[in-house]
N, C-alpha and C. Protein backbone atom coordinates (compact mmCIF):
# COMPACT_ATOMS: atom_id res chain seq x y z
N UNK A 1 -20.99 -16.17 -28.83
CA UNK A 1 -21.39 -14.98 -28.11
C UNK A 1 -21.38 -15.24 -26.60
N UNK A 2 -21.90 -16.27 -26.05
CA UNK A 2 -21.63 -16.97 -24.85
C UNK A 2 -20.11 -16.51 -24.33
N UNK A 3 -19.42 -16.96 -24.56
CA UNK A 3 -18.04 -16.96 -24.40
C UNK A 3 -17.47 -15.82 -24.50
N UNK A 4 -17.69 -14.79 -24.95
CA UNK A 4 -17.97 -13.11 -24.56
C UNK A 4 -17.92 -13.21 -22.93
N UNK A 5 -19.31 -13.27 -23.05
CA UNK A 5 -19.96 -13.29 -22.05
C UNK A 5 -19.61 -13.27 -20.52
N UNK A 6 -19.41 -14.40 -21.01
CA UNK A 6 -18.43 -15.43 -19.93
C UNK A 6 -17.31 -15.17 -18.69
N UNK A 7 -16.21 -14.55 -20.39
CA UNK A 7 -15.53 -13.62 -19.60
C UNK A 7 -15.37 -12.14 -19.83
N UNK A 8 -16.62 -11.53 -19.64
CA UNK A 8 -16.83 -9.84 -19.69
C UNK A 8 -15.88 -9.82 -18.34
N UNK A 9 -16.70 -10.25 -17.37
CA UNK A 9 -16.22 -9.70 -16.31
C UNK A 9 -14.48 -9.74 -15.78
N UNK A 10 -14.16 -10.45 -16.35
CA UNK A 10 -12.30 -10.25 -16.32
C UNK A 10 -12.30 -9.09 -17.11
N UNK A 11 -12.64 -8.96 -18.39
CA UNK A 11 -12.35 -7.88 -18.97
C UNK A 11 -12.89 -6.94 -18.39
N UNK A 12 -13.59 -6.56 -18.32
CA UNK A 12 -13.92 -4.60 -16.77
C UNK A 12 -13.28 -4.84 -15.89
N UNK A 13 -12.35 -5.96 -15.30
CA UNK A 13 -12.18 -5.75 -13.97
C UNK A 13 -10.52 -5.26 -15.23
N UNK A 14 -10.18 -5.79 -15.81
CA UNK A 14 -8.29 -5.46 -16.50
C UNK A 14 -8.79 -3.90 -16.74
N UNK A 15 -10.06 -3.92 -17.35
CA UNK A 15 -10.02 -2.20 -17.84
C UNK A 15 -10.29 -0.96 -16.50
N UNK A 16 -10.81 -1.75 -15.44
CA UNK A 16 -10.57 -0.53 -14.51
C UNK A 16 -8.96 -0.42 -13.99
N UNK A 17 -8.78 -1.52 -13.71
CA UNK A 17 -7.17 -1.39 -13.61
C UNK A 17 -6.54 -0.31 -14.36
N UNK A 18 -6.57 -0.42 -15.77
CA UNK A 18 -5.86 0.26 -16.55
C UNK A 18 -6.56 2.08 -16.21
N UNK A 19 -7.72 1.83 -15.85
CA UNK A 19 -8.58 2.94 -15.70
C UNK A 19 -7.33 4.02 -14.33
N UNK A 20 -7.66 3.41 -13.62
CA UNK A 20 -7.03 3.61 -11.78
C UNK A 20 -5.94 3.71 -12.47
N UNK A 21 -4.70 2.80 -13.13
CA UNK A 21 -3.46 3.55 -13.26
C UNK A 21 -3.43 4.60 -14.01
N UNK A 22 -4.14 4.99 -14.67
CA UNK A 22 -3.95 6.01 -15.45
C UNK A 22 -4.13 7.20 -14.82
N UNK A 23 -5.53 6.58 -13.97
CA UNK A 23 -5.67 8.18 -12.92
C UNK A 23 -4.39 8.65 -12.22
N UNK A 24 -3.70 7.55 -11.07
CA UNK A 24 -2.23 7.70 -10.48
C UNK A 24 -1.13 8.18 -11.59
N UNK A 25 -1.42 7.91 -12.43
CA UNK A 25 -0.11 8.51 -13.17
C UNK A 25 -0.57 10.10 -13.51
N UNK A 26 -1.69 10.06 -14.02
CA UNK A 26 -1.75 11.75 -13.76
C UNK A 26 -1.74 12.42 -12.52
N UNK A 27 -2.06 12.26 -11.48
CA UNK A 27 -2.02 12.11 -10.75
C UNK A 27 -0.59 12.87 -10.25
N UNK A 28 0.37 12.06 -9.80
CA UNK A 28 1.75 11.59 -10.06
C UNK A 28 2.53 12.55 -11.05
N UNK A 29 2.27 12.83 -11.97
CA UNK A 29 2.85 13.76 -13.44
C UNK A 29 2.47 15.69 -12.89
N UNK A 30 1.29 15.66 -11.79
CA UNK A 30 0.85 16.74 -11.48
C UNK A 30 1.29 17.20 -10.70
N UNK A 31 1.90 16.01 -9.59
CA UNK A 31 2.64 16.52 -8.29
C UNK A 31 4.44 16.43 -8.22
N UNK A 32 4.45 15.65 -9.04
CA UNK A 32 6.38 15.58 -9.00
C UNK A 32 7.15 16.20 -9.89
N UNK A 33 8.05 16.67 -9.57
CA UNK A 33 9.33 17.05 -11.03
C UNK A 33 9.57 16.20 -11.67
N UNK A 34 9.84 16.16 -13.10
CA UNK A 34 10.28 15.17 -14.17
C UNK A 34 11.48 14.30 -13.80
N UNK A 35 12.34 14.78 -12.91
CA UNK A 35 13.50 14.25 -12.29
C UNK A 35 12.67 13.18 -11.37
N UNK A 36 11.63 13.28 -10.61
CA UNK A 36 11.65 12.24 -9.53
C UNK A 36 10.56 11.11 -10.40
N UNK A 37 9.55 11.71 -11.65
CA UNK A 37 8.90 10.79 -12.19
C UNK A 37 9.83 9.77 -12.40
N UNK A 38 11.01 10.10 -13.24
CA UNK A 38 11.96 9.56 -13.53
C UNK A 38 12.45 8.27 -13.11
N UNK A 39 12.44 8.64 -11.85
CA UNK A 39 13.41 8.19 -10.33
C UNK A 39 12.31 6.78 -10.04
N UNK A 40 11.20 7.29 -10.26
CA UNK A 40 10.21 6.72 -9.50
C UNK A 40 9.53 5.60 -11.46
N UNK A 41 9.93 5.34 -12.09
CA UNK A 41 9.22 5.22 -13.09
C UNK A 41 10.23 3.66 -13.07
N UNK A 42 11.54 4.32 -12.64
CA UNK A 42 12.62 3.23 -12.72
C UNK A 42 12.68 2.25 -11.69
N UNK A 43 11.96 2.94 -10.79
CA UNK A 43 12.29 1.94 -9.76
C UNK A 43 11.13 0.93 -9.60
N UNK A 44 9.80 1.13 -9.85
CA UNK A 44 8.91 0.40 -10.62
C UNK A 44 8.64 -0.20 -11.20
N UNK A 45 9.91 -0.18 -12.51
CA UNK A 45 10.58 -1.22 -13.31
C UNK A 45 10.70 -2.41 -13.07
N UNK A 46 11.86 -1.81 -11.81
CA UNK A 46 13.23 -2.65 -11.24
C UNK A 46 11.96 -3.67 -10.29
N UNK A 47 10.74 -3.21 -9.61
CA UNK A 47 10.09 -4.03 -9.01
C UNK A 47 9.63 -4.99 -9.58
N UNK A 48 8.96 -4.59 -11.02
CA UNK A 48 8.07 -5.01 -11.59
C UNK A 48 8.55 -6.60 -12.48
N UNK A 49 10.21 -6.11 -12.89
CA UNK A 49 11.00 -7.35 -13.18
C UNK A 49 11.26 -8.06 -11.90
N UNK A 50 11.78 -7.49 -10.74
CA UNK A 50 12.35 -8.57 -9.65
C UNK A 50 10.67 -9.85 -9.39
N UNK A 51 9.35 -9.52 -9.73
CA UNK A 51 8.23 -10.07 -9.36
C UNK A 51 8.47 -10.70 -10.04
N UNK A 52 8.53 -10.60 -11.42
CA UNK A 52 8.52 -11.57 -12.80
C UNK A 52 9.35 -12.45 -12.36
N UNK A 53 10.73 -12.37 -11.86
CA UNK A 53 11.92 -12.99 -11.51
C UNK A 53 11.19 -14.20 -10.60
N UNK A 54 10.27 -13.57 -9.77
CA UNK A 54 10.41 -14.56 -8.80
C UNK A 54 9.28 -15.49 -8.73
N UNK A 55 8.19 -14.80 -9.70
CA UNK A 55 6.90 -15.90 -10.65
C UNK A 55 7.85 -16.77 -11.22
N UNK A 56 8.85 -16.38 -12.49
CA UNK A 56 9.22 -17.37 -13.07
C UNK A 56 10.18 -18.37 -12.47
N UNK A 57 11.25 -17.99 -11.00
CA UNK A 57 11.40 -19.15 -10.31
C UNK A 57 10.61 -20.11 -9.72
N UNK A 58 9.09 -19.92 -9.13
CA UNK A 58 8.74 -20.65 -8.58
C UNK A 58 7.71 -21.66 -9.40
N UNK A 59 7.59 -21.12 -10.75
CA UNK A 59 7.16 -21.65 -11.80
C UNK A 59 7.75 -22.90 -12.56
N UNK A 60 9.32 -23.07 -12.20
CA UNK A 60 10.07 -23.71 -12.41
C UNK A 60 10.05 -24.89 -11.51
């Protein structure tokens, strides 16, 4: 139970995260055309791998 404990606090800090993106994406879904969600969903992607890319080079 300790070990719960321990690490609660990582876990509320991942679940507000998830909290906050969720707000921006509604958010986001309220103000843009489906065409630019689109636009914008992909290119987010494309960021989100080039980071990975460049964790896993320097990891190396």
């Amino acid at each position: 139970m300790r070990a719960f404990f321990h690490s609660a606090p990582i876990y509320i800090c991942q679940l507000l995260h998830v909290i906050i993106n969720s707000a921006y994406a509604c958010q986001i879904s309220e103000c843009l055309p489906e065409d630019e969600i689109a636009v914008l969903s992909a290119d987010l992607t494309t960021l989100a791998d080039m980071l990975a890319s460049i964790l896993a080079r320097k990891a190396a």
